[in-house]
N, C-alpha and C. Protein backbone atom coordinates (compact mmCIF):
# COMPACT_ATOMS: atom_id res chain seq x y z
N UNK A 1 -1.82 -3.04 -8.38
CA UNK A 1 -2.31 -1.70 -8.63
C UNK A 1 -2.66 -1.01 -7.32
N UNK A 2 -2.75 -0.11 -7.53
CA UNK A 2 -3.09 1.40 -6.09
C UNK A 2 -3.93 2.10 -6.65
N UNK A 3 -4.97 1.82 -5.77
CA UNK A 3 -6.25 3.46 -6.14
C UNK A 3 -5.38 4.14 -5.16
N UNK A 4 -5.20 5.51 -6.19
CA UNK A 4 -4.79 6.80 -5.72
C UNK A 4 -6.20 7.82 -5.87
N UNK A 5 -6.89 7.87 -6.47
CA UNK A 5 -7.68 8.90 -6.73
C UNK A 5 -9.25 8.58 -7.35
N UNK A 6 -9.82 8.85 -7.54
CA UNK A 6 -11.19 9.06 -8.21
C UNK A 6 -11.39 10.19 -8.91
N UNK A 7 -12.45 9.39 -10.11
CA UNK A 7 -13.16 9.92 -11.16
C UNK A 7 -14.72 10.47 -10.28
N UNK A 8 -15.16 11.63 -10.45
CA UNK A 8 -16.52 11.73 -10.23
C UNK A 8 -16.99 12.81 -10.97
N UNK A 9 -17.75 12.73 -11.92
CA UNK A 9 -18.80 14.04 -12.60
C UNK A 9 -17.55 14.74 -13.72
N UNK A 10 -16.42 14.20 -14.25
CA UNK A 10 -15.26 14.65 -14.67
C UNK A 10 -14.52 15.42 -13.89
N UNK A 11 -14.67 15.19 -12.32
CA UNK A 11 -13.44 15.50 -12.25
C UNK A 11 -12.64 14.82 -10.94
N UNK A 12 -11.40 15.13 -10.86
CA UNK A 12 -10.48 13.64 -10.03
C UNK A 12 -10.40 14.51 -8.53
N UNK A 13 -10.37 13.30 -7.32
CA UNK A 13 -10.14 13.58 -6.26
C UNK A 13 -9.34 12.65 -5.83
N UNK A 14 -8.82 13.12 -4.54
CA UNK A 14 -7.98 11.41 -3.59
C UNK A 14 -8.79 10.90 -2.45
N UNK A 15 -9.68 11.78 -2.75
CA UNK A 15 -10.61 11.49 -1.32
C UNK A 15 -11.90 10.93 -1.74
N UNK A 16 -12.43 9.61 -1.43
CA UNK A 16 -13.98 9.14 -1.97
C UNK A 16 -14.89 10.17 -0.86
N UNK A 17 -15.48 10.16 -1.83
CA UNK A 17 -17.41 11.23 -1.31
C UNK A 17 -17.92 10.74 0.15
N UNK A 18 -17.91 10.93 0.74
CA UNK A 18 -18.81 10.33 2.26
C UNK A 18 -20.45 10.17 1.73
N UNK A 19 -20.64 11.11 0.45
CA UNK A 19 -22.25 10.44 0.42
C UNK A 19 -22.18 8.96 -0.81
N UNK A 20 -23.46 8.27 -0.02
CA UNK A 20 -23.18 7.18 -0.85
C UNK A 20 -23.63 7.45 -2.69
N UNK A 21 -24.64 8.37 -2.53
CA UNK A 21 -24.74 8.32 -3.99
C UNK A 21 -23.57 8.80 -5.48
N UNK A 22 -22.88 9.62 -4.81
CA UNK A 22 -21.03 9.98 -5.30
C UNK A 22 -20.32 9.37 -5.22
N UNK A 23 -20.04 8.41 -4.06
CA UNK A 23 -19.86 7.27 -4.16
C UNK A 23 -19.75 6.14 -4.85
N UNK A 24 -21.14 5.88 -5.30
CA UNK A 24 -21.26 5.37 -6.13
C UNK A 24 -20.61 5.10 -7.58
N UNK A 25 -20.70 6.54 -7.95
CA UNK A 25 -20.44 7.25 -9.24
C UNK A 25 -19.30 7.15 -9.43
N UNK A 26 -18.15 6.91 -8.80
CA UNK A 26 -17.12 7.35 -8.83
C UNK A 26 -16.55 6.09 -9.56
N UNK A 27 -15.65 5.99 -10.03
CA UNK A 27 -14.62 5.59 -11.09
C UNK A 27 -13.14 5.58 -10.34
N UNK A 28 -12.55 4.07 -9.86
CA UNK A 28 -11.07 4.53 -9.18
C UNK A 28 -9.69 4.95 -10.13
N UNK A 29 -9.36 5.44 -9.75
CA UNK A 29 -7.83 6.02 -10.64
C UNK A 29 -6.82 4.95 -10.12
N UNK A 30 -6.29 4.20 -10.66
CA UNK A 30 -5.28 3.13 -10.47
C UNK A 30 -3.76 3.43 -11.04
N UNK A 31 -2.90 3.16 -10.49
CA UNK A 31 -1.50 3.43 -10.37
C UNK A 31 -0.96 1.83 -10.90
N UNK A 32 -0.38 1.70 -12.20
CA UNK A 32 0.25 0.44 -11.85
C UNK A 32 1.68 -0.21 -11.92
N UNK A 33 2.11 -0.33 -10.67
CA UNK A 33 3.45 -0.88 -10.19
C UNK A 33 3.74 -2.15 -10.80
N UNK A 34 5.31 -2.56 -11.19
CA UNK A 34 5.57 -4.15 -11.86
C UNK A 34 5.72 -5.00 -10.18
N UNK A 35 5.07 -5.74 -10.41
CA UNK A 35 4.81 -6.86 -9.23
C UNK A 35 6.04 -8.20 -8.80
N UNK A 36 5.80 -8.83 -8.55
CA UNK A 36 7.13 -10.03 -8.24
C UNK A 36 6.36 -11.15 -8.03
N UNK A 37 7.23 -11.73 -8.02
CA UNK A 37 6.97 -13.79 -8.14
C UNK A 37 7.55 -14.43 -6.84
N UNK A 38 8.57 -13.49 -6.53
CA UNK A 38 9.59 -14.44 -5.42
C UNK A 38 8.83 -14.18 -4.37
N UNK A 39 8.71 -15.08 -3.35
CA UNK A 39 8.08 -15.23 -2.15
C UNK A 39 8.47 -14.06 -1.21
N UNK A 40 7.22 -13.76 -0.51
CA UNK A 40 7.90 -12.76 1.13
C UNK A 40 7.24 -13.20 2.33
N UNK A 41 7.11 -14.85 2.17
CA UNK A 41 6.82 -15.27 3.35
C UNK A 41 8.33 -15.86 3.83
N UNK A 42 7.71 -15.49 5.96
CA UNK A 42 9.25 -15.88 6.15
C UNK A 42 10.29 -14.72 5.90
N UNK A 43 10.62 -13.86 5.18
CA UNK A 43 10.61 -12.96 4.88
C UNK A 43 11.12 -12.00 6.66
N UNK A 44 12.44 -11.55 6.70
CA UNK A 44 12.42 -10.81 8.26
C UNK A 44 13.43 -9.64 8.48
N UNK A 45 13.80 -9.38 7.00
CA UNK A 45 14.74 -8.22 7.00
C UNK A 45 13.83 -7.49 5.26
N UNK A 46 13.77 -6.49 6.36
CA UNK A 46 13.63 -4.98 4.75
C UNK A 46 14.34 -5.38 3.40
N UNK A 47 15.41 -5.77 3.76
CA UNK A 47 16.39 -5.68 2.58
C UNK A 47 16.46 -7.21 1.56
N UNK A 48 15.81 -7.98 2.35
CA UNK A 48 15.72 -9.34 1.88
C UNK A 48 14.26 -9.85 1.08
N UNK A 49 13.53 -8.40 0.94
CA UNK A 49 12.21 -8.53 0.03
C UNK A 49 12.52 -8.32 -1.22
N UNK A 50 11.79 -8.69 -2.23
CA UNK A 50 12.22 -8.73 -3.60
C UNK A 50 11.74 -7.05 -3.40
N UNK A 51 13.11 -6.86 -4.63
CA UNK A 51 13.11 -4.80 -5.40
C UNK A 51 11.67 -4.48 -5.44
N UNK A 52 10.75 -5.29 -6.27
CA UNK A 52 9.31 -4.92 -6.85
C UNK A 52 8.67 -4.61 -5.11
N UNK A 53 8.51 -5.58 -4.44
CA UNK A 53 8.00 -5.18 -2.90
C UNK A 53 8.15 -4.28 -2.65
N UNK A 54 9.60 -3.98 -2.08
CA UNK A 54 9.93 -2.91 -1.32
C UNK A 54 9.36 -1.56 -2.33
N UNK A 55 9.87 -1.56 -3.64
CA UNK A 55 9.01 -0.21 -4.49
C UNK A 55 7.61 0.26 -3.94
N UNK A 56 6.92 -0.94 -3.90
CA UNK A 56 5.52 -0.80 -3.93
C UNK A 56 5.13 -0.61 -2.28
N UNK A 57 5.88 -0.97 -1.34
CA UNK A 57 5.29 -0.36 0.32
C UNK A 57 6.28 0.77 0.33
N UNK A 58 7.17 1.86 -0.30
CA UNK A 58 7.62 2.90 -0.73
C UNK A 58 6.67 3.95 -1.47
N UNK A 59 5.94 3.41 -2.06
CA UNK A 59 5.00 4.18 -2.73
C UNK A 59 3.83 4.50 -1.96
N UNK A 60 3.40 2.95 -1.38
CA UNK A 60 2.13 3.59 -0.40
C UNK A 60 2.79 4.66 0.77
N UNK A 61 3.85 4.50 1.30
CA UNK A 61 4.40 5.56 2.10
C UNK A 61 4.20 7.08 1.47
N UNK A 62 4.72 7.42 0.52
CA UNK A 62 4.48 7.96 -0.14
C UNK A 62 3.48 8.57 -0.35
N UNK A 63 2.19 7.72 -1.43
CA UNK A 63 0.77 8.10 -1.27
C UNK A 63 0.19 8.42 0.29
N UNK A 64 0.17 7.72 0.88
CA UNK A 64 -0.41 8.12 2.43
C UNK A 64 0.18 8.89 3.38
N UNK A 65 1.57 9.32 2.97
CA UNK A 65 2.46 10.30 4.22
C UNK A 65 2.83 9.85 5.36
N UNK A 66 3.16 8.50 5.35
CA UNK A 66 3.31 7.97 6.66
C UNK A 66 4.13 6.94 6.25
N UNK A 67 5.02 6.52 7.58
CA UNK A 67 6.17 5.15 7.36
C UNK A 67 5.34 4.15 7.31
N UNK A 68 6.10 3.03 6.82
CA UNK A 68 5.41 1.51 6.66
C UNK A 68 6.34 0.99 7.81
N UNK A 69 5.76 1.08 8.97
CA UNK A 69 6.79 0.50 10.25
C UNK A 69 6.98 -1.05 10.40
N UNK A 70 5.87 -1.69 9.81
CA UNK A 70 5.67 -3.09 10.53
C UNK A 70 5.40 -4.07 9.37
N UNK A 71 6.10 -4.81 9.24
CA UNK A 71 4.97 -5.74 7.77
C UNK A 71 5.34 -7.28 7.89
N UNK A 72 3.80 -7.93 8.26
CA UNK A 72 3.79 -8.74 8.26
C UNK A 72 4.12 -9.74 6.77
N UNK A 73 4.94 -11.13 7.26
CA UNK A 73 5.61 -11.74 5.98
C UNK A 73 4.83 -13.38 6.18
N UNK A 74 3.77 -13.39 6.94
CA UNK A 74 3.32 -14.59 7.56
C UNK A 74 2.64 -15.02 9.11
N UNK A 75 2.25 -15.69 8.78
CA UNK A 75 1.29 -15.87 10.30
C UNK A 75 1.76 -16.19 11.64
N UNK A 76 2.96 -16.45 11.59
CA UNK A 76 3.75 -16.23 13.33
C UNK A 76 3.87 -15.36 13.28
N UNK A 77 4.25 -14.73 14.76
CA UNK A 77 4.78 -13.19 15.18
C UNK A 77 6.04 -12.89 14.80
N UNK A 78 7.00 -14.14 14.27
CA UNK A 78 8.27 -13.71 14.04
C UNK A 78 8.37 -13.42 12.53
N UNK A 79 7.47 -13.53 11.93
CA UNK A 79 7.61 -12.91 10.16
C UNK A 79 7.15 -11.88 10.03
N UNK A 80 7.63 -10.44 10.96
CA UNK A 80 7.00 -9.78 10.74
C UNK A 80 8.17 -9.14 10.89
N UNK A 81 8.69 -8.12 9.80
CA UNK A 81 9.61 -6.86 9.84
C UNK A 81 8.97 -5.58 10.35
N UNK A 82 10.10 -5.77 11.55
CA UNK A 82 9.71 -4.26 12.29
C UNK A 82 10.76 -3.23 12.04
N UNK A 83 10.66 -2.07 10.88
CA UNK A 83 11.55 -1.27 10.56
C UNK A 83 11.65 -0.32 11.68
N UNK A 84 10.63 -0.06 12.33
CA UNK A 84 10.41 1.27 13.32
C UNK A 84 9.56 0.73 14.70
N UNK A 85 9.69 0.39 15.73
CA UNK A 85 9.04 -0.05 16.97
C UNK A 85 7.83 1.11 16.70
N UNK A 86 6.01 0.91 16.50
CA UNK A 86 5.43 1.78 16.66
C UNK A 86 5.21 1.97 17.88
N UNK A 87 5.87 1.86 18.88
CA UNK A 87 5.32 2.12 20.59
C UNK A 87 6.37 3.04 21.17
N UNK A 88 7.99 3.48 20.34
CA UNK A 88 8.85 3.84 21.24
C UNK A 88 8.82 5.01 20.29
């Protein structure tokens, strides 16, 4: 699931309250994506993640307006798909 939004006082935002007591109050709005089973560790090409993955770091792109450049698939430096160098 993805919080996209909040509930507060009836009515929805994408942005949580900076005060804590609204904060509080608030209720998350959840998005829910079908998930996967097959592994993405190890994992070192975009195209070699299960369909359900790739949907779901498509969507947060999406929700947040920004590329998913880098994604780690495991705890060496080499399981990590770099779609976009963030330095060049």
């Amino acid at each position: 699931r993805i919080c996209n939004g909040y509930l507060l006082k009836g009515w929805q935002t994408d942005i949580l309250p900076a005060g804590a007591e609204d904060a509080a109050e608030c209720v998350p709005v959840y998005e829910s994506l079908p998930g996967w089973r097959d592994t993405t560790v190890g994992v070192k090409r975009y195209q070699d993640l299960p369909a359900n993955a790739r949907t779901y770091l498509e969507r947060m792109e999406a929700i947040c307006g920004v590329p998913v450049d880098m994604i780690s698939t495991g705890a060496d430096r080499e399981e990590t798909i770099v779609r976009r160098h963030p330095f060049k």
